[in-house]
N, C-alpha and C. Protein backbone atom coordinates (compact mmCIF):
# COMPACT_ATOMS: atom_id res chain seq x y z
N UNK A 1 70.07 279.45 129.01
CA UNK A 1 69.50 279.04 130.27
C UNK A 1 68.89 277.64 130.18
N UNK A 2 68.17 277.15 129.19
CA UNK A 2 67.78 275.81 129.02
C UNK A 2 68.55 274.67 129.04
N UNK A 3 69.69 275.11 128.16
CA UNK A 3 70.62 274.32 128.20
C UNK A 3 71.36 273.70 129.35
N UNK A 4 71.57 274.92 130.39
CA UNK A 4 72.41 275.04 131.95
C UNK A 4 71.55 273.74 132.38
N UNK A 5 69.96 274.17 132.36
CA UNK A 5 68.86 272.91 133.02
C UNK A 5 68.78 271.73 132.26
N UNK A 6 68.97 271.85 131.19
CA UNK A 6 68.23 270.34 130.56
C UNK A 6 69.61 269.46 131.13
N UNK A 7 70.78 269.80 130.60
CA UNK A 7 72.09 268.81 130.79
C UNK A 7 72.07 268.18 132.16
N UNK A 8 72.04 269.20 133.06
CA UNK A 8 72.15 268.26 134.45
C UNK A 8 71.09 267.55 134.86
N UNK A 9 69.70 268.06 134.26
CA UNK A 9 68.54 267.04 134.17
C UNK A 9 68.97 265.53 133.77
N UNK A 10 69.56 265.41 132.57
CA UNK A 10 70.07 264.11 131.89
C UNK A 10 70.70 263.68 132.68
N UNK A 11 71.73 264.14 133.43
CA UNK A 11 72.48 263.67 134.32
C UNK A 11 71.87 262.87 135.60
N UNK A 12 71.56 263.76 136.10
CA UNK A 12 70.63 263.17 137.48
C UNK A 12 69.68 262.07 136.95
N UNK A 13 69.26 261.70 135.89
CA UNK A 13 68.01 260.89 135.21
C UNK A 13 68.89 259.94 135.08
N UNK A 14 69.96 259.70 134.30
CA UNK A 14 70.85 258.75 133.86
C UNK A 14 71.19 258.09 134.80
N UNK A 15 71.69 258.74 136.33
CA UNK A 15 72.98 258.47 136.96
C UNK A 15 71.76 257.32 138.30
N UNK A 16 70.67 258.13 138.00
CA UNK A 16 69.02 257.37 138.79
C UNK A 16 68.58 255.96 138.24
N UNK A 17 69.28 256.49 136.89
CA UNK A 17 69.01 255.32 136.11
C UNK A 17 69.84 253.98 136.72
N UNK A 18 70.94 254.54 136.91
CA UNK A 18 72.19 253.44 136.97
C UNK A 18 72.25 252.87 138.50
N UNK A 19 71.85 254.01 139.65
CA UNK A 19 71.87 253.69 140.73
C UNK A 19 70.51 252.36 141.14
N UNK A 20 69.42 252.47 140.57
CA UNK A 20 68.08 251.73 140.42
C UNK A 20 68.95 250.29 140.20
N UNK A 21 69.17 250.10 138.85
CA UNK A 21 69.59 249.10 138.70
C UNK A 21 70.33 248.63 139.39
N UNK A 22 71.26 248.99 139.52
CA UNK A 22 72.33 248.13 141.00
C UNK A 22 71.27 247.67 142.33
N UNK A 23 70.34 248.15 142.65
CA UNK A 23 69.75 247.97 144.19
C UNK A 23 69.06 246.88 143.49
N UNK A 24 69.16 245.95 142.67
CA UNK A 24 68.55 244.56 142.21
C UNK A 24 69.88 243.65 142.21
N UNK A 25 69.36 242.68 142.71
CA UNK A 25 71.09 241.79 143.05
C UNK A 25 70.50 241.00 141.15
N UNK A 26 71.84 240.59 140.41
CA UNK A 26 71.88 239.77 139.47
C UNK A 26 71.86 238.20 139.73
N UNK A 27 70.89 237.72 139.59
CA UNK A 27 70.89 235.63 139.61
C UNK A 27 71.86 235.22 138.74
N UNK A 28 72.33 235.76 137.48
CA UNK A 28 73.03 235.16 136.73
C UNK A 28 74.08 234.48 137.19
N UNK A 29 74.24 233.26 136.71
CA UNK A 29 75.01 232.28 137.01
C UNK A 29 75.14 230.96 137.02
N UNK A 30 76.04 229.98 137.47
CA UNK A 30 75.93 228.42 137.24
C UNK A 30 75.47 227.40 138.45
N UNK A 31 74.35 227.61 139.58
CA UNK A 31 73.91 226.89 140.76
C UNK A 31 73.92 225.58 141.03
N UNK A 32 74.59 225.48 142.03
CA UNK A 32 74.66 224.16 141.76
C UNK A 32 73.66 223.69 143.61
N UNK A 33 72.74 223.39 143.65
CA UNK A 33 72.07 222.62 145.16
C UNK A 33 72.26 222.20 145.68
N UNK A 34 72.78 222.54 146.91
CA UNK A 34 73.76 222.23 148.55
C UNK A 34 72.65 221.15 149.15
N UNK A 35 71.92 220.10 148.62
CA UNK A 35 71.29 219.17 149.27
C UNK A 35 71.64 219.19 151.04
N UNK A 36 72.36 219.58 151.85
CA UNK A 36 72.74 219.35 153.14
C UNK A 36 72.19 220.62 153.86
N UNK A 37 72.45 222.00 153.24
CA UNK A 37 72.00 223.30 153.71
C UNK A 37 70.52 223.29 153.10
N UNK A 38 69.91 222.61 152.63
CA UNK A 38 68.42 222.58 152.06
C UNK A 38 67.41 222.04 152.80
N UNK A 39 66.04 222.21 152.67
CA UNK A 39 65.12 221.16 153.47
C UNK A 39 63.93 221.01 152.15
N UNK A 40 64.26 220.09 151.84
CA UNK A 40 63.68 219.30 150.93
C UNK A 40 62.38 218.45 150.70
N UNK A 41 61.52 218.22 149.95
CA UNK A 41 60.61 217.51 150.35
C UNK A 41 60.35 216.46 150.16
N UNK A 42 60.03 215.40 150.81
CA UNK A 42 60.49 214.06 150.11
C UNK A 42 60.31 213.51 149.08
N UNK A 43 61.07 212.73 147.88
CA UNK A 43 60.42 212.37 146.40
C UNK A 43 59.72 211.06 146.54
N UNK A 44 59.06 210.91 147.40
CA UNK A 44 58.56 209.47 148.09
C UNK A 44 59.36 208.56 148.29
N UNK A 45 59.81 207.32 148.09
CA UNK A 45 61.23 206.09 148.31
C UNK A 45 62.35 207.11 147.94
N UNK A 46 62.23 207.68 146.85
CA UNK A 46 63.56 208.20 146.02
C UNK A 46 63.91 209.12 146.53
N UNK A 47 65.88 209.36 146.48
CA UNK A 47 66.96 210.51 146.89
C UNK A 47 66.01 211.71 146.04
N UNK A 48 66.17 212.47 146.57
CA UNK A 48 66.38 213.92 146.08
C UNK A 48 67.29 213.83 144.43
N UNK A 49 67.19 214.74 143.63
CA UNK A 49 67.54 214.35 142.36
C UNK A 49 68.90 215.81 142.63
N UNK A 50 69.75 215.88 141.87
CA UNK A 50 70.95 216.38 141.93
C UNK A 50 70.24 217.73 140.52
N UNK A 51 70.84 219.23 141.36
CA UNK A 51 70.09 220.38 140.57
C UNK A 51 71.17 221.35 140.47
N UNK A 52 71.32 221.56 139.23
CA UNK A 52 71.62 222.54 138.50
C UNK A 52 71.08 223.62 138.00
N UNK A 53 71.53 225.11 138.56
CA UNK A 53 70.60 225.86 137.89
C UNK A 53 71.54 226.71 136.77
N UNK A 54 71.25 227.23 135.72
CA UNK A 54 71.61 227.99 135.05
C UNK A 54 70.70 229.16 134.96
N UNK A 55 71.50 230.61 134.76
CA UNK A 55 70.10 231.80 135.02
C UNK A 55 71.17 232.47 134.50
N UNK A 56 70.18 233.20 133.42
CA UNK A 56 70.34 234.32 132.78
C UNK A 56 69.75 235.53 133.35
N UNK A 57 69.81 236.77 133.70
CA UNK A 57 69.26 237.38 134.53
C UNK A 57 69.65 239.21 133.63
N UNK A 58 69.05 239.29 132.54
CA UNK A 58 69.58 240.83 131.95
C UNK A 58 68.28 241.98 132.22
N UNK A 59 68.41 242.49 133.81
CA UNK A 59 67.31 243.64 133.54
C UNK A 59 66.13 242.96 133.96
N UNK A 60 65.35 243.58 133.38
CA UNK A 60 63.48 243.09 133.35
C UNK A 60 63.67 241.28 133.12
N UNK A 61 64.04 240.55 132.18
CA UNK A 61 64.26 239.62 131.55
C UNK A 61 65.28 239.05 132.60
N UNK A 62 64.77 237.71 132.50
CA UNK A 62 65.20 236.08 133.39
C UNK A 62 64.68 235.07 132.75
N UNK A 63 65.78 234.09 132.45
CA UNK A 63 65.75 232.94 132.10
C UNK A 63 66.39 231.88 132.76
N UNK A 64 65.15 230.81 133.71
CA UNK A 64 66.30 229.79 134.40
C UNK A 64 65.82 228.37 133.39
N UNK A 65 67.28 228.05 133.50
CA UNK A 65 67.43 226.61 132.79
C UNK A 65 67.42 225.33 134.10
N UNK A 66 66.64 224.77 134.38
CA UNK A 66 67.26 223.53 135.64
C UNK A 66 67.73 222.66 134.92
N UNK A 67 68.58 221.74 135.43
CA UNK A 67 69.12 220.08 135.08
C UNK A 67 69.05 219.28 136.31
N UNK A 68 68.35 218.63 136.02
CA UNK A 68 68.14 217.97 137.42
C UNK A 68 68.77 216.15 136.84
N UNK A 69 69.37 215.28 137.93
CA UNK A 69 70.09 214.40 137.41
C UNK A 69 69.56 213.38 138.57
N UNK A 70 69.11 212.06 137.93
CA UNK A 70 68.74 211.12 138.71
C UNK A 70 69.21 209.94 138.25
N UNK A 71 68.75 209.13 139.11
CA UNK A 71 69.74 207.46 138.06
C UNK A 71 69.40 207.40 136.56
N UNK A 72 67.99 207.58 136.64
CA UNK A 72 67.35 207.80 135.23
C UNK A 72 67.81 208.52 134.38
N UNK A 73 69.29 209.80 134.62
CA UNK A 73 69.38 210.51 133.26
C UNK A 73 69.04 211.87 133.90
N UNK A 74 69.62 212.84 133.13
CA UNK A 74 68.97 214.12 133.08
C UNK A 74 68.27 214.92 132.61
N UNK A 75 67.55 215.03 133.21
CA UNK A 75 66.37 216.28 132.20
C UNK A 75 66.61 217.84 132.88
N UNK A 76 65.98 218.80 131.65
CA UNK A 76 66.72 219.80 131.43
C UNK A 76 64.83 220.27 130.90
N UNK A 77 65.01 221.97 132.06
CA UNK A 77 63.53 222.61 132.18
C UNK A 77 64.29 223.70 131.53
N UNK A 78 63.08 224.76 131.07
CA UNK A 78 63.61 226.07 130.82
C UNK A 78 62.68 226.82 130.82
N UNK A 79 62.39 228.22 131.32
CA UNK A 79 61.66 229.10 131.36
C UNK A 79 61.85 230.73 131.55
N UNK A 80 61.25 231.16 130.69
CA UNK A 80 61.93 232.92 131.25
C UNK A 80 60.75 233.64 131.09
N UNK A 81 60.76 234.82 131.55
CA UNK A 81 59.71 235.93 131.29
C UNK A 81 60.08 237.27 131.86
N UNK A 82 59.51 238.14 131.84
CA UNK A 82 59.87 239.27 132.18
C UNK A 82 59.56 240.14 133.83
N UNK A 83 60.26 240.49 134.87
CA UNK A 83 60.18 240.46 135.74
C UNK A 83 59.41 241.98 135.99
N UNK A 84 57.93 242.32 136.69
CA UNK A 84 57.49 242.73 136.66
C UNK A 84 56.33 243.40 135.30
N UNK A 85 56.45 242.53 134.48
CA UNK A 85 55.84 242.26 133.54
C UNK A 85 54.32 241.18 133.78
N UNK A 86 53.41 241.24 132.56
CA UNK A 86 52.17 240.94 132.62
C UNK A 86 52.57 239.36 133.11
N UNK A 87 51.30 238.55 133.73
CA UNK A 87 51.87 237.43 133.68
C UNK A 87 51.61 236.00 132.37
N UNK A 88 52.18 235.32 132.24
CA UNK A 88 52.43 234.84 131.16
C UNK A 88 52.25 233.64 131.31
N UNK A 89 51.51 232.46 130.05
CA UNK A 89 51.15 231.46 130.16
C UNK A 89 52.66 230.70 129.56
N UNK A 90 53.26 229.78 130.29
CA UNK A 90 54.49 228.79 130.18
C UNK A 90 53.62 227.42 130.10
N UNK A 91 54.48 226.67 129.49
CA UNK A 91 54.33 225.30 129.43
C UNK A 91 55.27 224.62 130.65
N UNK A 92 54.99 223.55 131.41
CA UNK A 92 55.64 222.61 132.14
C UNK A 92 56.33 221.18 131.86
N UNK A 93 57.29 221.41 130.98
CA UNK A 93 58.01 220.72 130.44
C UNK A 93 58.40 219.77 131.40
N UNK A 94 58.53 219.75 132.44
CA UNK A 94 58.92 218.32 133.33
C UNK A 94 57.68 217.46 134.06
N UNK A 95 56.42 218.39 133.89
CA UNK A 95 55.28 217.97 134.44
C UNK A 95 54.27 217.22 132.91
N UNK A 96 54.09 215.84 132.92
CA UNK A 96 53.44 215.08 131.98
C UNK A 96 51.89 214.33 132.91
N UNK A 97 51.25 215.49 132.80
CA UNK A 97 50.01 215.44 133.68
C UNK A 97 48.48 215.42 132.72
N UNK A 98 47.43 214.69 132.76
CA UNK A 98 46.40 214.92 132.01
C UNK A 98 45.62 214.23 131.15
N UNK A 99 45.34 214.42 130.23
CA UNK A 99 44.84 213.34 129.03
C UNK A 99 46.14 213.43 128.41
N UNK A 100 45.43 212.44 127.67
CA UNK A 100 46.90 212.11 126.78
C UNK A 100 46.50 212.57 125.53
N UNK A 101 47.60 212.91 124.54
CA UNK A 101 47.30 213.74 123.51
C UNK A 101 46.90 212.41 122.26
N UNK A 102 46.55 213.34 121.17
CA UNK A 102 46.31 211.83 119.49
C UNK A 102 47.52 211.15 119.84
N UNK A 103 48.84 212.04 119.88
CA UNK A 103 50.40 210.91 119.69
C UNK A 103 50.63 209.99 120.32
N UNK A 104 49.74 210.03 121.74
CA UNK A 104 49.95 209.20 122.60
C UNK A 104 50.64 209.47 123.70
N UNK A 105 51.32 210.51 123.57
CA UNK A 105 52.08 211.41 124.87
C UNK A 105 51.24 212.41 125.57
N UNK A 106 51.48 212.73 126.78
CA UNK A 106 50.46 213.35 127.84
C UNK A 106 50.93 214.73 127.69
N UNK A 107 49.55 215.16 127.92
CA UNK A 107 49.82 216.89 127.55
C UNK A 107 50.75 217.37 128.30
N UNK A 108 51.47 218.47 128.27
CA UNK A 108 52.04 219.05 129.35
C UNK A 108 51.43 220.52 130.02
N UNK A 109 50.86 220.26 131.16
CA UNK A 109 50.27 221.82 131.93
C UNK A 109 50.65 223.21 131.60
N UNK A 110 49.82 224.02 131.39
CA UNK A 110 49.78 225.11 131.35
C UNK A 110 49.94 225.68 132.56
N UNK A 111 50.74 226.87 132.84
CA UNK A 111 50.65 227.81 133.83
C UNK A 111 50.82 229.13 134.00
N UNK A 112 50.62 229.68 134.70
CA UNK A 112 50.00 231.05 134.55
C UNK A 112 51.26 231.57 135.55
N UNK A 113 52.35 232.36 134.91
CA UNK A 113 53.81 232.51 135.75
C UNK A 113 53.72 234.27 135.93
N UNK A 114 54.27 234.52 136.65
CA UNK A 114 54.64 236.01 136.88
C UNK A 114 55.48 236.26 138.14
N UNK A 115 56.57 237.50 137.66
CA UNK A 115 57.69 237.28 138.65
C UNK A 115 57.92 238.65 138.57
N UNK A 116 57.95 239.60 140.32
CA UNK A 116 58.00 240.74 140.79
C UNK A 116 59.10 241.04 141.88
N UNK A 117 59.35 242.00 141.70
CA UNK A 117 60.43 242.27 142.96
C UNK A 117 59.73 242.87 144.12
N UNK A 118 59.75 241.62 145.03
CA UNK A 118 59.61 242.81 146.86
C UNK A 118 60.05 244.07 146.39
N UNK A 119 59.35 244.55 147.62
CA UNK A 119 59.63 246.32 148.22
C UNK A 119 60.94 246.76 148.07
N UNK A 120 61.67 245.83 148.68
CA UNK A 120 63.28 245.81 149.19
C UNK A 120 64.21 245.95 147.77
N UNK A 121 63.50 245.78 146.89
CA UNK A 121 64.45 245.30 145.42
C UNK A 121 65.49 244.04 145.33
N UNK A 122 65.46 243.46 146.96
CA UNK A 122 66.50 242.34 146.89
C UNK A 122 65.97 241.15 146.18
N UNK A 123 64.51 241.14 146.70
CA UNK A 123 64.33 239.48 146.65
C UNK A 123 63.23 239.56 145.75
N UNK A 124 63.21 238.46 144.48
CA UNK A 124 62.36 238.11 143.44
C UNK A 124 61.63 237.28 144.10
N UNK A 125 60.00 237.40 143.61
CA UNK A 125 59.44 236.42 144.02
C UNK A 125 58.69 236.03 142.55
N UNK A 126 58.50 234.80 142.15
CA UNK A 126 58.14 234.08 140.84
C UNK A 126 56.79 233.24 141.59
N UNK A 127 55.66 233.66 141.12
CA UNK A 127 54.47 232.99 141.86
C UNK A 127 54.08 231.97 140.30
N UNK A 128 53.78 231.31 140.61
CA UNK A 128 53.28 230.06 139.25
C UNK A 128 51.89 229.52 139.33
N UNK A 129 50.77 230.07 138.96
CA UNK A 129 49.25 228.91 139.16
C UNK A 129 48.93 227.88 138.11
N UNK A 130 48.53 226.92 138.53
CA UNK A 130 48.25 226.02 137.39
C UNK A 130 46.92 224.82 138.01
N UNK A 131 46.09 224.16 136.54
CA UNK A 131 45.22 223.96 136.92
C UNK A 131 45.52 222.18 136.60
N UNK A 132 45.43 221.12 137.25
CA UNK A 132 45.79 219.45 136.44
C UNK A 132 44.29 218.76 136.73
N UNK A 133 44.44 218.22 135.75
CA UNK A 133 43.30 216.97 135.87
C UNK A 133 43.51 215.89 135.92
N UNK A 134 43.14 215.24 136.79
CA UNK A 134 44.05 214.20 137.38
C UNK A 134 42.26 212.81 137.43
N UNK A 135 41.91 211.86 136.78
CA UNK A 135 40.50 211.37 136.99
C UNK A 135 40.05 211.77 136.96
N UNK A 136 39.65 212.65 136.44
CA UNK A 136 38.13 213.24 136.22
C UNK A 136 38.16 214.24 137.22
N UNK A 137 39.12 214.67 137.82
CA UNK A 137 39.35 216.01 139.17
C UNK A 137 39.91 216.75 138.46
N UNK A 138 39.87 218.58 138.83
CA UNK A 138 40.73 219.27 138.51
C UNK A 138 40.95 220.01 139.64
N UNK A 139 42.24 220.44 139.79
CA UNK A 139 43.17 220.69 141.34
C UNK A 139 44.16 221.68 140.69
N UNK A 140 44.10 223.09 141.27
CA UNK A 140 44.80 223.79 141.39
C UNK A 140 45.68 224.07 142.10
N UNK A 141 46.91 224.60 141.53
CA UNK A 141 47.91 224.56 142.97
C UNK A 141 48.84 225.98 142.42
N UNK A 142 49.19 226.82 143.63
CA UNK A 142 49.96 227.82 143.23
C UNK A 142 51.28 227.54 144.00
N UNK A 143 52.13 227.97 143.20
CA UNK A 143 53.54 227.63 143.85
C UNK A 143 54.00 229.38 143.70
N UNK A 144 54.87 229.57 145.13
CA UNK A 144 55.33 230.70 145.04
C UNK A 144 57.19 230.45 145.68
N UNK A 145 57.64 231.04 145.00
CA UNK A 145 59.49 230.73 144.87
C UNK A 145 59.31 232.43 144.95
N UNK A 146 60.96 231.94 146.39
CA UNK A 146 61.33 233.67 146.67
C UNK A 146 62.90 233.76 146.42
N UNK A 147 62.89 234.43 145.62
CA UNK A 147 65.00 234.49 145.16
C UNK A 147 65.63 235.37 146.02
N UNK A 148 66.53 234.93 146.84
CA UNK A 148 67.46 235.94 147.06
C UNK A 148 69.14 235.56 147.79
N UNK A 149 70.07 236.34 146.93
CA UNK A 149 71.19 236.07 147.08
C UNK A 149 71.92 236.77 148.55
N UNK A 150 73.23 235.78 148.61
CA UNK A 150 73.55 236.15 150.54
C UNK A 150 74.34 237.66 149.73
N UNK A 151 74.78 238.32 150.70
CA UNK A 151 75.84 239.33 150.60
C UNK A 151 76.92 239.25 149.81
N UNK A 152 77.56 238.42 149.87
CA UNK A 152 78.48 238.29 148.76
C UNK A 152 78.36 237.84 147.21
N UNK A 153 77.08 237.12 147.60
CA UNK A 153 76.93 236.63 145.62
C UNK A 153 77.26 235.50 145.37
N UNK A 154 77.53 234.58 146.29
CA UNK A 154 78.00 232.74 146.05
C UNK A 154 77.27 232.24 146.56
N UNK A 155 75.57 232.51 147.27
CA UNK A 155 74.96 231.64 147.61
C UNK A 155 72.75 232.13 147.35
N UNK A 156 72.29 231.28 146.76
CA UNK A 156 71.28 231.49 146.04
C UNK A 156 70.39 230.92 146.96
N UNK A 157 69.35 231.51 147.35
CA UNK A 157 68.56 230.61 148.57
C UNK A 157 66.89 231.01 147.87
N UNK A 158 66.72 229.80 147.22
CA UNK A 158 64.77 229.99 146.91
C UNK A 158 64.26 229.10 147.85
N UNK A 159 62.94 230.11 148.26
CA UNK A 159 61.94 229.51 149.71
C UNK A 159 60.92 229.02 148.60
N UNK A 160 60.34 228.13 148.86
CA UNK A 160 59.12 227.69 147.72
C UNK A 160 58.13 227.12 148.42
N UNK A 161 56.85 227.47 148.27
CA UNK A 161 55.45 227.37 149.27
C UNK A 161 54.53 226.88 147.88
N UNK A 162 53.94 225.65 148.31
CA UNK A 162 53.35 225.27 147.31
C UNK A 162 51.67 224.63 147.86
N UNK A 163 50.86 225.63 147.08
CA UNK A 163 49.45 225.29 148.11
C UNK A 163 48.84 224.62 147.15
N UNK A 164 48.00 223.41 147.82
CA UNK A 164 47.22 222.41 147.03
C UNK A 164 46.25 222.27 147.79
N UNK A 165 44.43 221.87 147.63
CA UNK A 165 43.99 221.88 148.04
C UNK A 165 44.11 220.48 149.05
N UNK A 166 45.40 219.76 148.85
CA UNK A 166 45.78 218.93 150.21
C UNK A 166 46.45 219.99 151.02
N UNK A 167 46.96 220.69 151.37
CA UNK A 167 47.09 221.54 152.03
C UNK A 167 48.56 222.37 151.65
N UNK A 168 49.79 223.29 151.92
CA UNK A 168 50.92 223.68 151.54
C UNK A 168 51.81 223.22 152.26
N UNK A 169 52.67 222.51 151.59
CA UNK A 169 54.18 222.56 151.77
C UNK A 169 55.29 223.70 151.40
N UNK A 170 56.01 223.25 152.40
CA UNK A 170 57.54 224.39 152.17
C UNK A 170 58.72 223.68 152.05
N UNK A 171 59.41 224.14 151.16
CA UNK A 171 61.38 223.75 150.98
C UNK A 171 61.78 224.90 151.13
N UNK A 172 62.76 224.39 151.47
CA UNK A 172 63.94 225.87 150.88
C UNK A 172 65.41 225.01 150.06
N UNK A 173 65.49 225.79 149.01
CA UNK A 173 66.49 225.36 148.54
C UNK A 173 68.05 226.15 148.36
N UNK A 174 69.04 225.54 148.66
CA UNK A 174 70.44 226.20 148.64
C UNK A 174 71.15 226.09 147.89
N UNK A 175 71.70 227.12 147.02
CA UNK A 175 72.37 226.79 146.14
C UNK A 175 74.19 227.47 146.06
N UNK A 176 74.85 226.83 145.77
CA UNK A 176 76.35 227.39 145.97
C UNK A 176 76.25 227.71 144.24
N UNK A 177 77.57 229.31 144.20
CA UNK A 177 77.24 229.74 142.87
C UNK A 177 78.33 228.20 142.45
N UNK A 178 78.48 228.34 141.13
CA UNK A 178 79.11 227.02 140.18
C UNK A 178 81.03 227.63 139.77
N UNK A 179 81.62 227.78 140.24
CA UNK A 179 82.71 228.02 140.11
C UNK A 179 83.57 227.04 139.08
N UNK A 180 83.74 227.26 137.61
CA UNK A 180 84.13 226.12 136.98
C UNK A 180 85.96 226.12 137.17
């Protein structure tokens, strides 16, 4: 008699298991930023810089790589953590904000990252706080990025709200998947 119960127990647990996971869309992939379907915020005089995303996306665990490309060259961000997991102090590798260190190069910001799934299971949201000192000021700003892919899976749309005590801005950014 245990046996009759435990097996289809496993079953139904497993099959719960498998159905869960699917109701989370996968980011993984090669993005490339539809600058035209986007609303952008201005880089003061300067174009908008040309963005690449790369995302690893296995489960709990996400890793996005950006490349962003300007006349200047490309630089290349990276960050991952665990999605619905504690939140986690990252470094800001494209942000050179602060005192400057003994070497002579400027620290790079600390921030305080954590990334949860809405209700819906569709859409990731990655909230980021961080604190800069900028003259003798220190100014906090939280940025919150919302992931979510169209119906078919070829188009990546993050909303990003970024509050400063000058007040919040919004983008949205579009991304077509990277078809090589």
């Amino acid at each position: 008699m245990k046996k009759t119960v435990f097996i289809p127990l496993i079953i139904v647990f497993t099959l719960s298991g498998i159905l869960y996971a699917q109701d989370s869309p996968d980011f993984t992939g090669v993005w490339k930023l539809d600058k035209s379907k986007s609303q952008l915020q201005q880089w003061g005089n300067r174009e908008s810089p040309d963005v690449m995303l790369n995302i690893i996306h296995d489960g709990k665990n996400i890793k996005i790589e950006t490349i962003r490309s300007t006349p200047g060259g490309k630089r290349k961000t990276e960050v991952s953590f665990e999605i619905g997991g504690k939140s986690k102090k990252i470094q800001l590798p494209g942000m050179r904000m602060g005192r400057r260190s003994g070497m002579g190069k400027r620290q790079m910001p600390e921030a305080d990252t954590r990334a949860k799934w809405k209700k819906d299971k569709k859409t990731l949201i990655i909230t980021t706080d961080m604190e800069m000192s900028r003259r003798g000021r220190t100014m906090k700003m939280t940025t919150t990025s919302t992931y979510s892919l169209s119906e078919d899976g070829k188009t990546l749309t993050i909303m990003q709200e970024r509050a400063t005590p000058r007040g919040t801005r919004e983008s949205i950014y579009v991304y077509n998947k990277f078809e090589k």
